[in-house]
C-alpha atoms as a PDB file:
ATOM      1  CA  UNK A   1      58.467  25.349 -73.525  1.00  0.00           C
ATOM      2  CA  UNK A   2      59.583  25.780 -69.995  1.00  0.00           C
ATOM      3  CA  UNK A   3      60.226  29.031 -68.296  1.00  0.00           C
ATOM      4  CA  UNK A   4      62.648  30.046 -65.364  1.00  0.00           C
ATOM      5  CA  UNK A   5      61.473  31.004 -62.428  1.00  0.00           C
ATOM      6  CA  UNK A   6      61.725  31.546 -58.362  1.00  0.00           C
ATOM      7  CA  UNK A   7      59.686  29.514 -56.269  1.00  0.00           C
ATOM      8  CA  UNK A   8      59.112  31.272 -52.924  1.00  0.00           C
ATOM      9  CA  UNK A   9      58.772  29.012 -50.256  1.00  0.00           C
ATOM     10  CA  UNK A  10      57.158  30.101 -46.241  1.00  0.00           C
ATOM     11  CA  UNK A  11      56.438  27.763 -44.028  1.00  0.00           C
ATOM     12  CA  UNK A  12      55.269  29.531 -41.152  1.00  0.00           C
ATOM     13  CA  UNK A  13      51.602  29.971 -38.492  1.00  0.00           C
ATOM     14  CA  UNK A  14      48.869  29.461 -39.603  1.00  0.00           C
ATOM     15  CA  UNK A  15      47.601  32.031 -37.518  1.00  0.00           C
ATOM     16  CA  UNK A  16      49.962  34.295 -40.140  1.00  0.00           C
ATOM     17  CA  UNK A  17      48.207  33.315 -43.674  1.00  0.00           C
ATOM     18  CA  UNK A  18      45.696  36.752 -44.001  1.00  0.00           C
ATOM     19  CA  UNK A  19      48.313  39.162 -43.111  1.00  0.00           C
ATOM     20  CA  UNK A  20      51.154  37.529 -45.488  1.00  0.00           C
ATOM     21  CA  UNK A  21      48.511  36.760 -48.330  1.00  0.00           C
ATOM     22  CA  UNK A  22      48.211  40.652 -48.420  1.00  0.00           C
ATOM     23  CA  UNK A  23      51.681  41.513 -48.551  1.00  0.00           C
ATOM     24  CA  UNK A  24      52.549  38.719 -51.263  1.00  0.00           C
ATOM     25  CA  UNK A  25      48.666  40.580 -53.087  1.00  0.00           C
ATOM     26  CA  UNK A  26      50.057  44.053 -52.375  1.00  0.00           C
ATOM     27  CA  UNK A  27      53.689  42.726 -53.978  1.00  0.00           C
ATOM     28  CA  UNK A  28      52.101  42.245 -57.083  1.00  0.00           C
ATOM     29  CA  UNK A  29      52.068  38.211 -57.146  1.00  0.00           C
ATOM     30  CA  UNK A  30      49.594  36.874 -59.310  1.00  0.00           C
ATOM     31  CA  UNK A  31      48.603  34.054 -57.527  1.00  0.00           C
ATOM     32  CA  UNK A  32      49.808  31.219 -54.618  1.00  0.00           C
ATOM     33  CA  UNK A  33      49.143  27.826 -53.083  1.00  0.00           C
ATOM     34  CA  UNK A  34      48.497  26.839 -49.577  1.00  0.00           C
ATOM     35  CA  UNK A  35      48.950  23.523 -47.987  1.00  0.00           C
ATOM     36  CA  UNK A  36      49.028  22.238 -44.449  1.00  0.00           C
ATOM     37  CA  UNK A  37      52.304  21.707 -42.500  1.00  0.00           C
ATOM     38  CA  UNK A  38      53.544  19.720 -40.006  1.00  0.00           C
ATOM     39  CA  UNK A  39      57.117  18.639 -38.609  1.00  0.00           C
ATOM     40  CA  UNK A  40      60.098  19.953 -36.148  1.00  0.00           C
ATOM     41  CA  UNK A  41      62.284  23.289 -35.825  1.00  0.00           C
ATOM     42  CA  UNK A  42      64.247  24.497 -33.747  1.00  0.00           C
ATOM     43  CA  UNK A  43      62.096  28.135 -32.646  1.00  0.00           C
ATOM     44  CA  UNK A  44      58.872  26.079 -31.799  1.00  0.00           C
ATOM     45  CA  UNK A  45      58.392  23.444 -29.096  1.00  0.00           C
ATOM     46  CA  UNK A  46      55.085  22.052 -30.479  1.00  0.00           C
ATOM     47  CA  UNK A  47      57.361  20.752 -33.258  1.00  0.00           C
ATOM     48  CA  UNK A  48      58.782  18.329 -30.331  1.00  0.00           C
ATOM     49  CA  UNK A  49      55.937  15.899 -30.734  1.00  0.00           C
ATOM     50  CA  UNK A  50      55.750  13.797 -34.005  1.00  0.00           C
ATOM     51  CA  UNK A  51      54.230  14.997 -37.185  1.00  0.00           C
ATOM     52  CA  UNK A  52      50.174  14.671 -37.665  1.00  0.00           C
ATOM     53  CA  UNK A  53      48.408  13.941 -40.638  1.00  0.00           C
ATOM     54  CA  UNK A  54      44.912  15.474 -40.519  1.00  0.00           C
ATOM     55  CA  UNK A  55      43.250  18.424 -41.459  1.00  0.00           C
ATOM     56  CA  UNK A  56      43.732  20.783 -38.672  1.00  0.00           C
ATOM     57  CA  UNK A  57      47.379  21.957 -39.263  1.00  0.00           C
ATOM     58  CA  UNK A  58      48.652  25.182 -36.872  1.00  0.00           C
ATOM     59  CA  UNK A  59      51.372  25.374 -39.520  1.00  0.00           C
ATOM     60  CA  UNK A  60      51.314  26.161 -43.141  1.00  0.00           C
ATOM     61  CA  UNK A  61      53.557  26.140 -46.486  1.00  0.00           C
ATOM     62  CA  UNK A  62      52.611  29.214 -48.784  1.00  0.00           C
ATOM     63  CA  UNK A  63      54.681  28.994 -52.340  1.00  0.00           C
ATOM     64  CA  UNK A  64      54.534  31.922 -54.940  1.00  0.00           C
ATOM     65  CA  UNK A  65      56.486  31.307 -57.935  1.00  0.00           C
ATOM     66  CA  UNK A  66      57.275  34.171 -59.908  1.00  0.00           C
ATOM     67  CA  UNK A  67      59.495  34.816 -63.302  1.00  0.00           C
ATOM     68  CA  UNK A  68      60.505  38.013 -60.926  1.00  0.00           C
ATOM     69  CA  UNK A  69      63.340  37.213 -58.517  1.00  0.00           C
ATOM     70  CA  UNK A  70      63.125  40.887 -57.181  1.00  0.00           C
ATOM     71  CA  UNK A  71      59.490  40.140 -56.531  1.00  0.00           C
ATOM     72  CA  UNK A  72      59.972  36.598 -54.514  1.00  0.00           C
ATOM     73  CA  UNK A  73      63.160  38.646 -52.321  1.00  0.00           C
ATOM     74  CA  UNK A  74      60.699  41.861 -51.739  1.00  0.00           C
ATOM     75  CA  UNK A  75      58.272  39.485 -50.476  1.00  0.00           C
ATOM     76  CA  UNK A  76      60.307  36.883 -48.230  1.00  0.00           C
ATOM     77  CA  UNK A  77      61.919  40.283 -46.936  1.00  0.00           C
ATOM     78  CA  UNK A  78      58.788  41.728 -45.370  1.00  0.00           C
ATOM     79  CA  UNK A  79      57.079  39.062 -44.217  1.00  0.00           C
ATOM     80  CA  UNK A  80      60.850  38.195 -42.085  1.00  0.00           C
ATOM     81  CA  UNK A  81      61.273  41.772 -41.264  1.00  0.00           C
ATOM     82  CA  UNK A  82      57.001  41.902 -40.344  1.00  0.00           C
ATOM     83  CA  UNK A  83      56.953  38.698 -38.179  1.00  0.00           C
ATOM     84  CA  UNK A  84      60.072  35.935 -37.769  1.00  0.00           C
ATOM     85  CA  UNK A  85      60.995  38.342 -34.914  1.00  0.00           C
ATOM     86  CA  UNK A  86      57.829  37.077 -32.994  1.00  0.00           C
ATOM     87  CA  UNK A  87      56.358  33.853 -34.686  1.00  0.00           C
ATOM     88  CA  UNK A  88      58.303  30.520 -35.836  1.00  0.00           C
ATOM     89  CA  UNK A  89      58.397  30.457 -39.593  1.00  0.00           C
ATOM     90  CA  UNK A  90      61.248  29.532 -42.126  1.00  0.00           C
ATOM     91  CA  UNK A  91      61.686  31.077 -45.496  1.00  0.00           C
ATOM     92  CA  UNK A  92      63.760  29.669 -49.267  1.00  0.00           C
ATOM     93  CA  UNK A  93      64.060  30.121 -52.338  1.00  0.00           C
ATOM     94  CA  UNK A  94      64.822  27.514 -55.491  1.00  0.00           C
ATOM     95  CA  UNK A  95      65.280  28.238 -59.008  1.00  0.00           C
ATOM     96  CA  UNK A  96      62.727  26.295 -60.590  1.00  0.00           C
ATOM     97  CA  UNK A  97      61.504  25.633 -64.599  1.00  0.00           C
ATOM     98  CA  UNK A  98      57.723  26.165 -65.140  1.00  0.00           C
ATOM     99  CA  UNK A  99      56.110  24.446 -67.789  1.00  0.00           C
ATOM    100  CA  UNK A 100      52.648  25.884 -68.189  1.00  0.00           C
ATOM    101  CA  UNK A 101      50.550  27.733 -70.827  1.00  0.00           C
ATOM    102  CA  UNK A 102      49.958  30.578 -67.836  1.00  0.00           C
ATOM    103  CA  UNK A 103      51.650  33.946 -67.493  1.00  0.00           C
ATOM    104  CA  UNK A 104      53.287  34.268 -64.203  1.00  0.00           C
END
């Protein structure tokens, strides 16, 4: 059976991930995924230059999904208000269906 929930979606520096893993911990998320990014915006020149694929991104996606919409807004709002002032970094939410034996 399939569950509704809100996938939070930052793509943002990689020089970011410790200090927004502990506010999404300190949120009371119960878990996330990590993956390399690459591509072009509009706040960061280094975008300018096509996309590589390798190992060594400066750029990173971080998704939480949570059953807790509250929870995914309390999060993308203090990591924005924390550092999009300063650092390139985009944030989004979807309504998603889960389908997993796993409590979120």
């Amino acid at each position: 059976m399939s569950k509704k929930a809100t996938k939070l979606v930052i793509i943002t520096e990689k020089l970011l991930l410790k200090h927004l893993v502990k506010i999404i911990d300190a949120a009371g998320a119960t878990g996330y995924t990590v993956t390399g990014a690459d591509g072009q915006g509009s706040r960061d020149p280094s975008f300018s230059k096509l996309p590589s694929v390798s190992d060594s991104y400066e750029k990173i996606k971080l998704e939480v999904i949570t059953i807790d919409e509250a929870l995914a807004r309390k999060i993308a709002d203090e990591i924005a208000a924390s550092y999009f002032e300063n650092f390139c970094g985009i944030i989004f939410m979807d309504q998603v269906n889960v389908l997993c034996a796993h409590s979120l």
